[in-house]
Protein backbone atom coordinates (compact mmCIF):
# COMPACT_ATOMS: atom_id res chain seq x y z
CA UNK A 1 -113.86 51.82 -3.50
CA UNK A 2 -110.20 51.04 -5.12
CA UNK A 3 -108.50 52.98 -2.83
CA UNK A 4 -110.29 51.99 0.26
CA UNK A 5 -109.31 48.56 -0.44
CA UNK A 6 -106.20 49.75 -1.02
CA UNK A 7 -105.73 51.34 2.66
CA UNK A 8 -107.17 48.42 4.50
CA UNK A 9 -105.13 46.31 2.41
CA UNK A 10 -102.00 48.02 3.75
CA UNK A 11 -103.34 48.04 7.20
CA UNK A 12 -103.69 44.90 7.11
CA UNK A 13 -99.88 44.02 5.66
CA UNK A 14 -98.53 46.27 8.34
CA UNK A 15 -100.39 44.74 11.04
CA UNK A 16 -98.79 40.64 9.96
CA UNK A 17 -95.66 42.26 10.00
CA UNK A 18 -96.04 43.44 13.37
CA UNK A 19 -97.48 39.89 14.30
CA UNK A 20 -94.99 38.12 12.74
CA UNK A 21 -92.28 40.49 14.23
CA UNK A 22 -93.30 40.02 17.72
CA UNK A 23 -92.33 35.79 17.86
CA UNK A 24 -92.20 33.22 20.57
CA UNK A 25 -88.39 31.83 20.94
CA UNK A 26 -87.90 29.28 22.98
CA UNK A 27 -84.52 28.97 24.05
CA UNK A 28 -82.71 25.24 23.92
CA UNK A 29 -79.14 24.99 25.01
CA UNK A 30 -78.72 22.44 22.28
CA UNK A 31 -74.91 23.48 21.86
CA UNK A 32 -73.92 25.79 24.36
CA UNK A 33 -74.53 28.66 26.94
CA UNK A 34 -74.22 31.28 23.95
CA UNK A 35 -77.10 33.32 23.22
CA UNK A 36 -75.75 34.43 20.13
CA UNK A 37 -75.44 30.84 18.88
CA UNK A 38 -78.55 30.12 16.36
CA UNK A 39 -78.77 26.53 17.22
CA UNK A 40 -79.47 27.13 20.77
CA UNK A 41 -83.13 28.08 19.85
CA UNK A 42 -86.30 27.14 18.87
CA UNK A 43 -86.74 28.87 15.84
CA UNK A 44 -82.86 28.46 14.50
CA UNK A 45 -82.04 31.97 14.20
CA UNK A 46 -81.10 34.83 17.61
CA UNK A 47 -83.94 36.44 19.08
CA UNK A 48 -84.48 39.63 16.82
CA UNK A 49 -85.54 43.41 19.11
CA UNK A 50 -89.20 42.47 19.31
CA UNK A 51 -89.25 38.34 20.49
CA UNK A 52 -90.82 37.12 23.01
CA UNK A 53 -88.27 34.70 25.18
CA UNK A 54 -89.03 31.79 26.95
CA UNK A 55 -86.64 30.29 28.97
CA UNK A 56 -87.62 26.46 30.49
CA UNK A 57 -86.65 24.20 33.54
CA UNK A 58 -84.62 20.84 33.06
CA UNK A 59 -81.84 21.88 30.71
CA UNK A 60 -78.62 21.14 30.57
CA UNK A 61 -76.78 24.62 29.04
CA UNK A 62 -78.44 28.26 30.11
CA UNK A 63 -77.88 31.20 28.47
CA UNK A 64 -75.04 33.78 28.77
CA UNK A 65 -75.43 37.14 26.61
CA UNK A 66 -71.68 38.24 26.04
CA UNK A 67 -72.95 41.53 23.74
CA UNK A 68 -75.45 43.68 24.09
CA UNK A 69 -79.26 42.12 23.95
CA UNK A 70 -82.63 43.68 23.25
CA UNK A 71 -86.12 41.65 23.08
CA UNK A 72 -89.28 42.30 24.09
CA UNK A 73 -90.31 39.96 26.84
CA UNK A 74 -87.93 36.69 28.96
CA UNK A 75 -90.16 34.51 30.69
CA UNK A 76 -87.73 32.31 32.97
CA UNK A 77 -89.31 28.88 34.75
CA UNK A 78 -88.00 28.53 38.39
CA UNK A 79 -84.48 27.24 38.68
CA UNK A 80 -83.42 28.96 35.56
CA UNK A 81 -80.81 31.45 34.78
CA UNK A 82 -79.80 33.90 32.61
CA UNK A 83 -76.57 35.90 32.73
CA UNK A 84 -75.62 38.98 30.89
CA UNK A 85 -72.16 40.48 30.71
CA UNK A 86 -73.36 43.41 28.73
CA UNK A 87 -76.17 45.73 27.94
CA UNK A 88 -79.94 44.24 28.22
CA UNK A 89 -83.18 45.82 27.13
CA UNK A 90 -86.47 43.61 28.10
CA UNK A 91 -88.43 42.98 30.41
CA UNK A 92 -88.35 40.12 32.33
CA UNK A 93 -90.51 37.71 34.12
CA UNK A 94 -88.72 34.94 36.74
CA UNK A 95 -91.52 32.72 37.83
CA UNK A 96 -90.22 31.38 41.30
CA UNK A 97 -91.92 27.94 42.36
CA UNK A 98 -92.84 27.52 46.33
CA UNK A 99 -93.04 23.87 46.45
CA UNK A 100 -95.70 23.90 49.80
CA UNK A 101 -97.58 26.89 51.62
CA UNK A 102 -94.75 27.16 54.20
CA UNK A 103 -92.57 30.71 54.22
CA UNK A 104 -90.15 31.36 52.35
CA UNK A 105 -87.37 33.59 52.03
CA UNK A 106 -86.93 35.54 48.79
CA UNK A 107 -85.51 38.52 47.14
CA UNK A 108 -86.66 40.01 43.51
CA UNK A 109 -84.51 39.14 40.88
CA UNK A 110 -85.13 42.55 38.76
CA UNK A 111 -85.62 45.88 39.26
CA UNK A 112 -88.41 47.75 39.47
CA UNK A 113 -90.91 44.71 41.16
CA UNK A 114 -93.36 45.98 44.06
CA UNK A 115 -94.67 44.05 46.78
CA UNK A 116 -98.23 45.27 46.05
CA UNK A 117 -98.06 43.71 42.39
CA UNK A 118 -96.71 40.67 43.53
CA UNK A 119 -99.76 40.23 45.40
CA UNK A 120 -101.71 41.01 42.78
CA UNK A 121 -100.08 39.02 40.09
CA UNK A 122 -100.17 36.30 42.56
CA UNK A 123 -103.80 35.85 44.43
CA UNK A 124 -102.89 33.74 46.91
CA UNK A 125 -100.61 35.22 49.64
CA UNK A 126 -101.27 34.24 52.79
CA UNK A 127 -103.30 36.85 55.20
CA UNK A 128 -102.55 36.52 59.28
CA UNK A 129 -105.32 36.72 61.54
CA UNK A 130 -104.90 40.61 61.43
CA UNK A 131 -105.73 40.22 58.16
CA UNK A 132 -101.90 41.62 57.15
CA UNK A 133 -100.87 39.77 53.85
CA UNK A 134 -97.47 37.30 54.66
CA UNK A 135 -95.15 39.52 52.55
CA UNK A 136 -92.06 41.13 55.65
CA UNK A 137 -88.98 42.66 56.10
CA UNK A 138 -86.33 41.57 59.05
CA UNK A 139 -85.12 44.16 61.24
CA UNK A 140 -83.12 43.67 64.25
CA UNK A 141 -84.52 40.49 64.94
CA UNK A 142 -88.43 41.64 64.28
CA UNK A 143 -90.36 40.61 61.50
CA UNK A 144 -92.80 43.66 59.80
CA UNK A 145 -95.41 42.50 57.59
CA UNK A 146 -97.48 43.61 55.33
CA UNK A 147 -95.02 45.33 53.12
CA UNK A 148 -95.76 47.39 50.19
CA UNK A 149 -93.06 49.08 48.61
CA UNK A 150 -90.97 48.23 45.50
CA UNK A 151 -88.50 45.47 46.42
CA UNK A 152 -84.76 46.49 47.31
CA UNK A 153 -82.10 44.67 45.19
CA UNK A 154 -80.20 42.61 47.39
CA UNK A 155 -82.05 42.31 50.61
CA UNK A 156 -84.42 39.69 51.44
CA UNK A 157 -88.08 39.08 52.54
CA UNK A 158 -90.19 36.55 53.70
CA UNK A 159 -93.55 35.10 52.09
CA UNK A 160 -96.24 32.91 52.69
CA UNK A 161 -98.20 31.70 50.10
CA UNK A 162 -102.12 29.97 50.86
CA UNK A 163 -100.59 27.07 47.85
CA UNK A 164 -98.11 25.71 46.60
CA UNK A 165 -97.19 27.63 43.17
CA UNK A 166 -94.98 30.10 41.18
CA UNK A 167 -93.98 33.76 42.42
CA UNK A 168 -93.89 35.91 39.45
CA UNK A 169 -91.13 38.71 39.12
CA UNK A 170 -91.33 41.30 36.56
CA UNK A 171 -89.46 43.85 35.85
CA UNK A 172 -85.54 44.92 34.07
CA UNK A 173 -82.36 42.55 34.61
CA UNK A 174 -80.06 43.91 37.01
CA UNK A 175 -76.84 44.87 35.22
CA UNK A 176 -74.33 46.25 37.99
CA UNK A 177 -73.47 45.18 41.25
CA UNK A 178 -75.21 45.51 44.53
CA UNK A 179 -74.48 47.05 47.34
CA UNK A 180 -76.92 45.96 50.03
CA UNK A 181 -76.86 48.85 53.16
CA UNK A 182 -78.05 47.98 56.42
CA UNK A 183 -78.25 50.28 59.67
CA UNK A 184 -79.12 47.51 61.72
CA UNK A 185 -77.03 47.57 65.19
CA UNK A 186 -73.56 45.44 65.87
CA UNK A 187 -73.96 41.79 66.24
CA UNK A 188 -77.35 41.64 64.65
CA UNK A 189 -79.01 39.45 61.76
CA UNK A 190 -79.48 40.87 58.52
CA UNK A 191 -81.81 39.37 55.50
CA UNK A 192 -79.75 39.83 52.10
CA UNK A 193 -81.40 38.26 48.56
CA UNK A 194 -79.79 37.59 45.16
CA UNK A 195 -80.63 40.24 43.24
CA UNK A 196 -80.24 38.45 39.96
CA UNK A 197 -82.00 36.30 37.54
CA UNK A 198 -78.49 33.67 37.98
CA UNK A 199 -76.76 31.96 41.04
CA UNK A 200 -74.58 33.45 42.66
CA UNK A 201 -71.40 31.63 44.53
CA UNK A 202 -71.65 31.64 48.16
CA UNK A 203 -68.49 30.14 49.12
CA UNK A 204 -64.59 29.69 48.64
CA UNK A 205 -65.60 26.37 47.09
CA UNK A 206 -67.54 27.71 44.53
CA UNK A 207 -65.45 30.59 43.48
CA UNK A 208 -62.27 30.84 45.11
CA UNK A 209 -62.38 34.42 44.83
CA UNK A 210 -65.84 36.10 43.82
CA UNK A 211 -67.89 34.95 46.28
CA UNK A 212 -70.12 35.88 49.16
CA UNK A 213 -68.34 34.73 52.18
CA UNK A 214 -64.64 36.71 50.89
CA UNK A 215 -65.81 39.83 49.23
CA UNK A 216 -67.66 40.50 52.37
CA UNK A 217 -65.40 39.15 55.56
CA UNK A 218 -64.89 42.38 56.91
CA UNK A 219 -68.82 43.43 57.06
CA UNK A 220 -69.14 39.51 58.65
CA UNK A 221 -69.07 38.93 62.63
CA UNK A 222 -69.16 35.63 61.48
CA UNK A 223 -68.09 34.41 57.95
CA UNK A 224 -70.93 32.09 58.10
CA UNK A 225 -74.87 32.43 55.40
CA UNK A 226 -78.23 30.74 56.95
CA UNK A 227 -80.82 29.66 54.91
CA UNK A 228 -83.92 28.48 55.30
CA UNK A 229 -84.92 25.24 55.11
CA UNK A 230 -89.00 25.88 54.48
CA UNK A 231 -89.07 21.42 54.29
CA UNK A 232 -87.68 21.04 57.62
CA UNK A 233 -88.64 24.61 59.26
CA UNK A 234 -84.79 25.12 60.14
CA UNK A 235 -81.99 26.97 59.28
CA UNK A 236 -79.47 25.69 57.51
CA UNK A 237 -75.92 26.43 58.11
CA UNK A 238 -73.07 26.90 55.42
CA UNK A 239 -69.31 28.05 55.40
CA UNK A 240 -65.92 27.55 53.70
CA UNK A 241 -66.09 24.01 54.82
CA UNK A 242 -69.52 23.06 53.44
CA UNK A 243 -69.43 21.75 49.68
CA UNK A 244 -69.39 24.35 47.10
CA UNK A 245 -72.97 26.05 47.08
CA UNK A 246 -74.44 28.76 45.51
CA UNK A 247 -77.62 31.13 45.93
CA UNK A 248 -80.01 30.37 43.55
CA UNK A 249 -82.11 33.22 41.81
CA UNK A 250 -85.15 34.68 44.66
CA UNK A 251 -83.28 33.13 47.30
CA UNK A 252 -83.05 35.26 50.80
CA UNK A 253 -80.15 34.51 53.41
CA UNK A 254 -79.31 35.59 56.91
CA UNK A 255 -75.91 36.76 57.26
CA UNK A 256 -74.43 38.19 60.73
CA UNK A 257 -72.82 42.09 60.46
CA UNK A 258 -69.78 42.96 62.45
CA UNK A 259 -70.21 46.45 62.28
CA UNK A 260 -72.46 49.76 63.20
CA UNK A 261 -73.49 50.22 59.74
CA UNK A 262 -72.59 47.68 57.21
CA UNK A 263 -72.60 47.10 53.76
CA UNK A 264 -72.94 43.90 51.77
CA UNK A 265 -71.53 43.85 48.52
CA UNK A 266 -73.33 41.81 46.21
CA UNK A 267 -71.19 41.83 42.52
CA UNK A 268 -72.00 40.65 38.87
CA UNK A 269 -68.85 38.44 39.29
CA UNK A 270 -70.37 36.18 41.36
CA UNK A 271 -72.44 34.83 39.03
CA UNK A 272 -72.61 31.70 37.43
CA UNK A 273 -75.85 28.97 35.71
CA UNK A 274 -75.44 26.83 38.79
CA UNK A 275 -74.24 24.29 41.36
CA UNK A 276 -71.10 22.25 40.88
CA UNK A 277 -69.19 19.38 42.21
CA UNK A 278 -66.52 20.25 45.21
CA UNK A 279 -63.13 18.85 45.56
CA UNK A 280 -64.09 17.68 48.59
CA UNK A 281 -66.54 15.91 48.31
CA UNK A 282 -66.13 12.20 48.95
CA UNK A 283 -62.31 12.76 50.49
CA UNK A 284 -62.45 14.36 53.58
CA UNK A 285 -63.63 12.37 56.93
CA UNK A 286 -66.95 13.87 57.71
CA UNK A 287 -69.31 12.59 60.83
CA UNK A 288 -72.92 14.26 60.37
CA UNK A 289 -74.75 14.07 63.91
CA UNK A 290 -78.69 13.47 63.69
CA UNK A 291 -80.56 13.97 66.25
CA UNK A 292 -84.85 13.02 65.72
CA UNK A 293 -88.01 13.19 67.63
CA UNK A 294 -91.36 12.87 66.30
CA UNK A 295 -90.05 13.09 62.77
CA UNK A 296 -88.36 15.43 63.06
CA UNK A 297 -84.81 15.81 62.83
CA UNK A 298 -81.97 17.85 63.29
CA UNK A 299 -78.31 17.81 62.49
CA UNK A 300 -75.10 18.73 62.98
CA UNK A 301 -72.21 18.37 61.00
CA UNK A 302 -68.15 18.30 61.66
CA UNK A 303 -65.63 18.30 59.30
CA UNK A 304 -61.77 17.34 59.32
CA UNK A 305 -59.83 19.50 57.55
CA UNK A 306 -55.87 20.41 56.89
CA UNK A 307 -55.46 23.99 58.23
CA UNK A 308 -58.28 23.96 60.73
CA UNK A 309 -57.94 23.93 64.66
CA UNK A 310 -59.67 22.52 67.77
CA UNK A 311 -60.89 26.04 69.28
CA UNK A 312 -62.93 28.15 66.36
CA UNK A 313 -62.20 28.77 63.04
CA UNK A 314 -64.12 31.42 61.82
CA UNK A 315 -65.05 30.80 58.08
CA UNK A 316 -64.86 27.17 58.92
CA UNK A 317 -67.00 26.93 62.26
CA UNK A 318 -70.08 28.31 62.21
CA UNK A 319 -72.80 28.80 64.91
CA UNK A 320 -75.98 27.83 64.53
CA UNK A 321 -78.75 30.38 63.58
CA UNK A 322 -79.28 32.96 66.73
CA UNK A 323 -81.78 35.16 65.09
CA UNK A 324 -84.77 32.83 66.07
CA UNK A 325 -85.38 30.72 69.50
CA UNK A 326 -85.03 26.64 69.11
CA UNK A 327 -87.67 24.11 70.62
CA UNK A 328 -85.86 21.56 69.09
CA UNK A 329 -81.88 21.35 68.02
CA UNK A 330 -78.60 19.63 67.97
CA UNK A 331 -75.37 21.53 68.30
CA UNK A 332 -71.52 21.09 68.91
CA UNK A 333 -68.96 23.09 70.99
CA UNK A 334 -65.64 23.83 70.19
CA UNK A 335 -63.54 20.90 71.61
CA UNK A 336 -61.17 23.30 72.94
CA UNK A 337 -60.94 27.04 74.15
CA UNK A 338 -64.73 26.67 74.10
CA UNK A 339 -66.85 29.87 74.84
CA UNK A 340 -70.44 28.35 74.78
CA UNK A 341 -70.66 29.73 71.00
CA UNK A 342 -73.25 26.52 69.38
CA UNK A 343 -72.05 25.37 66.32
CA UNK A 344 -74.05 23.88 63.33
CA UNK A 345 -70.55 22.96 61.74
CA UNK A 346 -67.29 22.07 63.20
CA UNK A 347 -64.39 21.59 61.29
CA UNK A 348 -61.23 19.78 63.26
CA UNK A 349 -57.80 18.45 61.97
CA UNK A 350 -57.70 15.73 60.14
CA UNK A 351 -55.32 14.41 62.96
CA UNK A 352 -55.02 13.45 66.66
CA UNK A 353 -58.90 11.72 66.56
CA UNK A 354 -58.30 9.54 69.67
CA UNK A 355 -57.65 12.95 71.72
CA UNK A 356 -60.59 14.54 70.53
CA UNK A 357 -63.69 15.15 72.46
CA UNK A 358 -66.44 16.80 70.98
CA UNK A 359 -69.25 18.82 73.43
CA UNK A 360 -73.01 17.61 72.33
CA UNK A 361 -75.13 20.28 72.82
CA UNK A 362 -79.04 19.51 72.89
CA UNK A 363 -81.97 21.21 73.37
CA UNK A 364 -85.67 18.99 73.81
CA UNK A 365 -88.62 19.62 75.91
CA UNK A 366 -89.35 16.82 79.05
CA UNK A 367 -91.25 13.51 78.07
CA UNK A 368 -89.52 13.14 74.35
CA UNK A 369 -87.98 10.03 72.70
CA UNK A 370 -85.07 11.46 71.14
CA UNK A 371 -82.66 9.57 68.98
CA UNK A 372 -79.30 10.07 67.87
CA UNK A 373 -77.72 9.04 64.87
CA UNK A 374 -74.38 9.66 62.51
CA UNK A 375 -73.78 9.43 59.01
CA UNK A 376 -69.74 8.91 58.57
CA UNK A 377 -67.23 8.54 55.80
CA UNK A 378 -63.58 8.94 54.97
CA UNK A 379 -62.43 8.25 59.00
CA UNK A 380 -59.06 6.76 59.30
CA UNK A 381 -59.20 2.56 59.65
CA UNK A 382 -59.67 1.28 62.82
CA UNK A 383 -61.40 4.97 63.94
CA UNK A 384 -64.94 4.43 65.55
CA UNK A 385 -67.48 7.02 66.52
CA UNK A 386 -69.35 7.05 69.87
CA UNK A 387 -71.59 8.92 72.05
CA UNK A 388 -71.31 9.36 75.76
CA UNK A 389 -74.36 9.83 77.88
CA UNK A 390 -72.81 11.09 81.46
CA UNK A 391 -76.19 10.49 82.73
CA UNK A 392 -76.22 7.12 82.19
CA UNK A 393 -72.61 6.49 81.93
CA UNK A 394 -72.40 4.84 78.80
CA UNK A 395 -70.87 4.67 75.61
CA UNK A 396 -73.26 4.17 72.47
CA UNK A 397 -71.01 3.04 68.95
CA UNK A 398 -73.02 5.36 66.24
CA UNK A 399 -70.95 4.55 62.58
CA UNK A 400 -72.68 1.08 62.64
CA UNK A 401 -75.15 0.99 60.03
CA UNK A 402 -78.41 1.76 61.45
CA UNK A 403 -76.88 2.42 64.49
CA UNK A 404 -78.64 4.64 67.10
CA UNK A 405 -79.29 5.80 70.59
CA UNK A 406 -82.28 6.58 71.85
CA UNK A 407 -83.56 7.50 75.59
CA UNK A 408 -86.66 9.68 76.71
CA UNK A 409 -86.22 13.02 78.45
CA UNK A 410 -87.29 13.03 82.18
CA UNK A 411 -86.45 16.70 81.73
CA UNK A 412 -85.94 19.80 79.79
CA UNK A 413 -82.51 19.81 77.93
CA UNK A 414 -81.05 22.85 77.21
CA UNK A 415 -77.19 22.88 76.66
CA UNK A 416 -74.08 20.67 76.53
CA UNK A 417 -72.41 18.88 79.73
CA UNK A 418 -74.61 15.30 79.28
CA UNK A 419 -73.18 13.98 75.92
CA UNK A 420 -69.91 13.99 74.45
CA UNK A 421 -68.62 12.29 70.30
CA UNK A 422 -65.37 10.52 71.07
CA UNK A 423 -63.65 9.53 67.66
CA UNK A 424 -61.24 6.10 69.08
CA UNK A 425 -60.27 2.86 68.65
CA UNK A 426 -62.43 0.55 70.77
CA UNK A 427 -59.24 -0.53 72.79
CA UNK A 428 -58.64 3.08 73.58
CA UNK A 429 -62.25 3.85 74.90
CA UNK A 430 -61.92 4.55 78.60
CA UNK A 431 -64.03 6.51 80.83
CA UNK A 432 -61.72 7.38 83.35
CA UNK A 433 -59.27 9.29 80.62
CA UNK A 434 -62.47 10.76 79.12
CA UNK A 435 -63.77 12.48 82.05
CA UNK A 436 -60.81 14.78 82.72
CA UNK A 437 -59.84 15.05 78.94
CA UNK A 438 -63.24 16.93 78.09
CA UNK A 439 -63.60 19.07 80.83
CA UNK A 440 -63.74 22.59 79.74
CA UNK A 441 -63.50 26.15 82.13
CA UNK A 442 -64.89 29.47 80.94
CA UNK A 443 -66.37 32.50 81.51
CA UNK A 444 -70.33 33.10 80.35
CA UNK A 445 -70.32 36.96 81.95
CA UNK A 446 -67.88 38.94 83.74
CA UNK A 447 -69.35 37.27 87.11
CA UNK A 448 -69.51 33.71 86.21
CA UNK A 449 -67.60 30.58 85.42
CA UNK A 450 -69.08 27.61 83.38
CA UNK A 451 -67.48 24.04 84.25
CA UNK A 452 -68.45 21.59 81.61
CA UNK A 453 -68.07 18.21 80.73
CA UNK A 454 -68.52 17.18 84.47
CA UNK A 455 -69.39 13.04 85.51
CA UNK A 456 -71.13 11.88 88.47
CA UNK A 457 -70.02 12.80 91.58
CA UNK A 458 -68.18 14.89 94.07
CA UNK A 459 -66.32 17.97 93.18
CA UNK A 460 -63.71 20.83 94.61
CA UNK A 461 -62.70 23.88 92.83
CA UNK A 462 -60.13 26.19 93.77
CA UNK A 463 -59.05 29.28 91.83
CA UNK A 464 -55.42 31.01 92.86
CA UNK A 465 -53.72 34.01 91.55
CA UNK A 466 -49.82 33.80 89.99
CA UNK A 467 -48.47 34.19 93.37
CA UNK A 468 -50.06 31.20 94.44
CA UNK A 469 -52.25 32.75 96.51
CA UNK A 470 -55.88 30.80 97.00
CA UNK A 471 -58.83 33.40 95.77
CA UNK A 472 -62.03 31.34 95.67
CA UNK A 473 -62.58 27.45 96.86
CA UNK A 474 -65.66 25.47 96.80
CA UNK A 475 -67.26 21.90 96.63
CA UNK A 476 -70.24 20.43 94.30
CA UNK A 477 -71.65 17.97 93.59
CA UNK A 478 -73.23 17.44 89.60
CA UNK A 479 -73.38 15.55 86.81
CA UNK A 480 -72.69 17.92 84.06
CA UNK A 481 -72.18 21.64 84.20
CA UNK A 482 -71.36 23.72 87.09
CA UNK A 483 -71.66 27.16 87.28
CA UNK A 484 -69.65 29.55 89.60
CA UNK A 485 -70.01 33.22 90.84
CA UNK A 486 -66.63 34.76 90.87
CA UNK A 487 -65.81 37.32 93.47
CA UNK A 488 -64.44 41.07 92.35
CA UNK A 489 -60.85 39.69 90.65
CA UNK A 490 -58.23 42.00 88.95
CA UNK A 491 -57.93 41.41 84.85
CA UNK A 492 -55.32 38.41 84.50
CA UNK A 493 -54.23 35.25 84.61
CA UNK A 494 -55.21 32.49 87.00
CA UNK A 495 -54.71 28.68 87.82
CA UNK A 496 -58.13 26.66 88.31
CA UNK A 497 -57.04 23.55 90.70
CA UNK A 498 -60.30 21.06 89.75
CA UNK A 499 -60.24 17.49 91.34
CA UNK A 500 -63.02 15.09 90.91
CA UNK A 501 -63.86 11.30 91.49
CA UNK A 502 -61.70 10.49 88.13
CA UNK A 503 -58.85 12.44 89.02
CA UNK A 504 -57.05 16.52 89.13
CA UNK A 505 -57.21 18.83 86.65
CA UNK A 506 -55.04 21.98 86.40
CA UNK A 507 -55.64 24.48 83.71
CA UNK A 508 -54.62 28.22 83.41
CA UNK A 509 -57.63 30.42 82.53
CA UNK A 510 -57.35 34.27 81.24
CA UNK A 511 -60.16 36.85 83.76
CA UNK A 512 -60.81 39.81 81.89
């Protein structure tokens, strides 16, 4: 009887240590960002080999492991992050909050998640009415659902969820960098993630160096990242000119490949616990066009900045998001050397404003109030911003506060040629100069030249070779954009002869 009192006895002492062993820690930031720091948790002491981890929301100072780290369990809250410059056994949960039951894009933030238990750890993912659960992959501009395979580090995926609620992760903390393959052809729209349980900098303004935008400009058509904006249903546009931004842990971007078969490199270097402040902000001029309808809105946004030019900057113009067609949108065209491309940013230099005359670009369905508005700061004294409507041949001051124009659409609008931003001086506001100052020639397609920026009126073209001789002449009449089937030319250079009701224009033009 002795003894087996004994061995139960033992049992039992075994078994408390093993409780006892296996804690909840609670990590504080109190003092720091180091994990090895004592006073940064709960309990006072470092997490020992067998702790359980918790990791909340709405703290100041997140943990970085500098050595090498082994618990038994990290449970992160959304927004969180955890960065480890070393070895790190665990597993680890990152509980991603959707804040409505609109998609999302995402990316697992650990290894060895699977689609099919995130749906089952989760319960309510949204079904379509082919009953395929809202979980897909992006592939040359098609959307696949009803995926079911572990989750790729570093490429993205989209997700519907029936509620609003958390996305659990599970699974080991990624500890290398990521090279994110895609076979997708030239040109096209690729879905990348953030592979890591930490932010990672996006931009030149958040690192100067390690960041997604540099490491990767020769994979980029365009140095430009889209994200989805699931509270507006729109993509959002960023680039070397936007504020310093970073991608925060689960969060899927579009980027744009240049080549056949790129690769996006993804590194540990880019990591950091968050957002920060940009030199920026609050010193350069900045106009930020909104355009609304039915509560919804759009915008725009142009930038002045040192360095930058009026025809594109790549890495500091970006277009806006072509993977997806637009019911509803505001856009900008380069103010000069313009090729249609529609931009989401523009940045111009921070000089020469009263020459500068910015292509509007809209696109609204007939029968639609639609109202346009700008948020403005940092433009020189005496600088005003207005809108041109060549429709109705006016001139609408928009850096007034509360300032706005507003008309209804008789028609469909679907480009730019109707409304113009003119940064002046009220004195130097004059339609006449306008006109034939934002007039811009160019080719669409090897058989066509676009004419924008056009008033009222009567027109005559005529196009004539170096030797002056005359190889194409017409007449027109519009009010905006004018487009013009060119006959079988030679490759080179040719002088467009334009005169309208405001005056002649004579520009050079390159035919390739």
């Amino acid at each position: 009887m002795k003894q087996k009192i004994t061995i139960q006895f033992i049992l039992f002492y075994f078994l408390s240590l093993s409780l006892i062993a296996q804690i909840d820690i609670t990590w504080n930031g109190n003092i720091n960002n180091d994990w090895a720091t004592a006073d940064n948790w709960s309990t006072g002491s470092v997490p020992s080999t067998d702790a359980n981890v918790e990791i909340p929301s709405g703290l100041t100072n997140y943990p970085t492991a500098s050595g090498a780290v082994t618990v038994n369990t990290v449970t992160m809250a959304s927004g969180t992050s955890l960065l480890v410059q070393n070895d790190f056994t665990g597993t680890i949960t990152y509980n991603r909050n959707l804040a409505s039951n609109n998609w999302y894009l995402i990316s697992s933030p650990v290894d060895g998640e699977d689609a099919f238990d995130l749906l089952i750890n989760t319960g309510d993912i949204s079904e379509n009415a082919s009953g395929q659960e809202a979980i897909g992959t992006y592939f040359e501009g098609t959307w696949t659902y009803n995926y079911a395979s572990p989750f790729v580090s570093g490429i993205g995926y989209a997700v519907k969820k029936d509620t609003s609620g958390n996305l659990p992760f599970t699974g080991t903390l990624k500890t290398d960098d990521v090279a994110a393959e895609s076979q997708a052809g030239v040109g096209t729209f690729v879905l990348l993630g953030n592979p890591y349980p930490s932010y990672i900098a996006a931009n030149t303004n958040a690192d100067s160096n390690n960041n997604i935008l540099t490491i990767n400009t020769d994979e980029l058509a365009e140095a430009t990242i889209w994200l989805w904006n699931a509270s507006t249903e729109s993509y959002d546009t960023k680039n070397n000119a936007s504020n310093s931004f970073h991608i925060a842990p689960v969060q899927g971007f579009f980027v744009k490949k240049k080549n056949n078969s790129s690769t996006f490199n993804i590194t540990e270097s880019m990591q950091s616990h968050g957002t920060g402040a940009t030199f920026q902000k609050n010193v350069r001029p900045e106009i930020k066009l909104s355009l609304t309808s039915e509560a919804i809105s759009k915008k725009s946004e142009i930038y002045y900045i040192s360095g930058t030019t009026k025809s594109f900057d790549n890495g500091y113009d970006s277009s806006i998001f072509g993977g997806a067609s637009h019911e509803f949108v505001v856009y900008t065209e380069v103010a000069e050397n313009g090729t249609g491309r529609k931009l989401g940013i523009q940045s111009l230099p921070p000089s020469d404003y009263e020459n500068i005359v910015i292509p509007v670009g809209v696109i609204a369905e007939a029968n639609k109030e639609i109202i346009f508005s700008t948020e403005t700061s940092n433009l020189p004294t005496g600088i005003n911003v207005y809108l041109e409507d060549r429709i109705e041949n006016t001139f609408t001051k928009l850096d007034d506060a509360n300032s706005e124009y507003k008309i209804k659409t008789t028609e469909k609008l679907d480009g730019v040629g109707r409304f113009y931003l003119h940064t002046k001086s009220s004195s130097a506001l004059s339609i006449d100069s306008i006109d034939l100052n934002s007039i811009r020639i160019y080719k669409t397609n090897a058989n066509n030249l676009r004419i924008s920026g056009l008033a009222q009126g009567s027109s005559s073209f005529k196009l004539f070779n170096l030797l002056g001789r005359e190889v194409l002449s017409t007449s027109f009449s519009t009010n905006g954009n004018k487009d013009i089937t060119l006959p079988n030319l030679a490759s080179g250079v040719y002088i467009v002869q334009l005169e309208t009701e405001s005056g002649k224009l004579n520009k050079k033009i390159t035919l390739n």
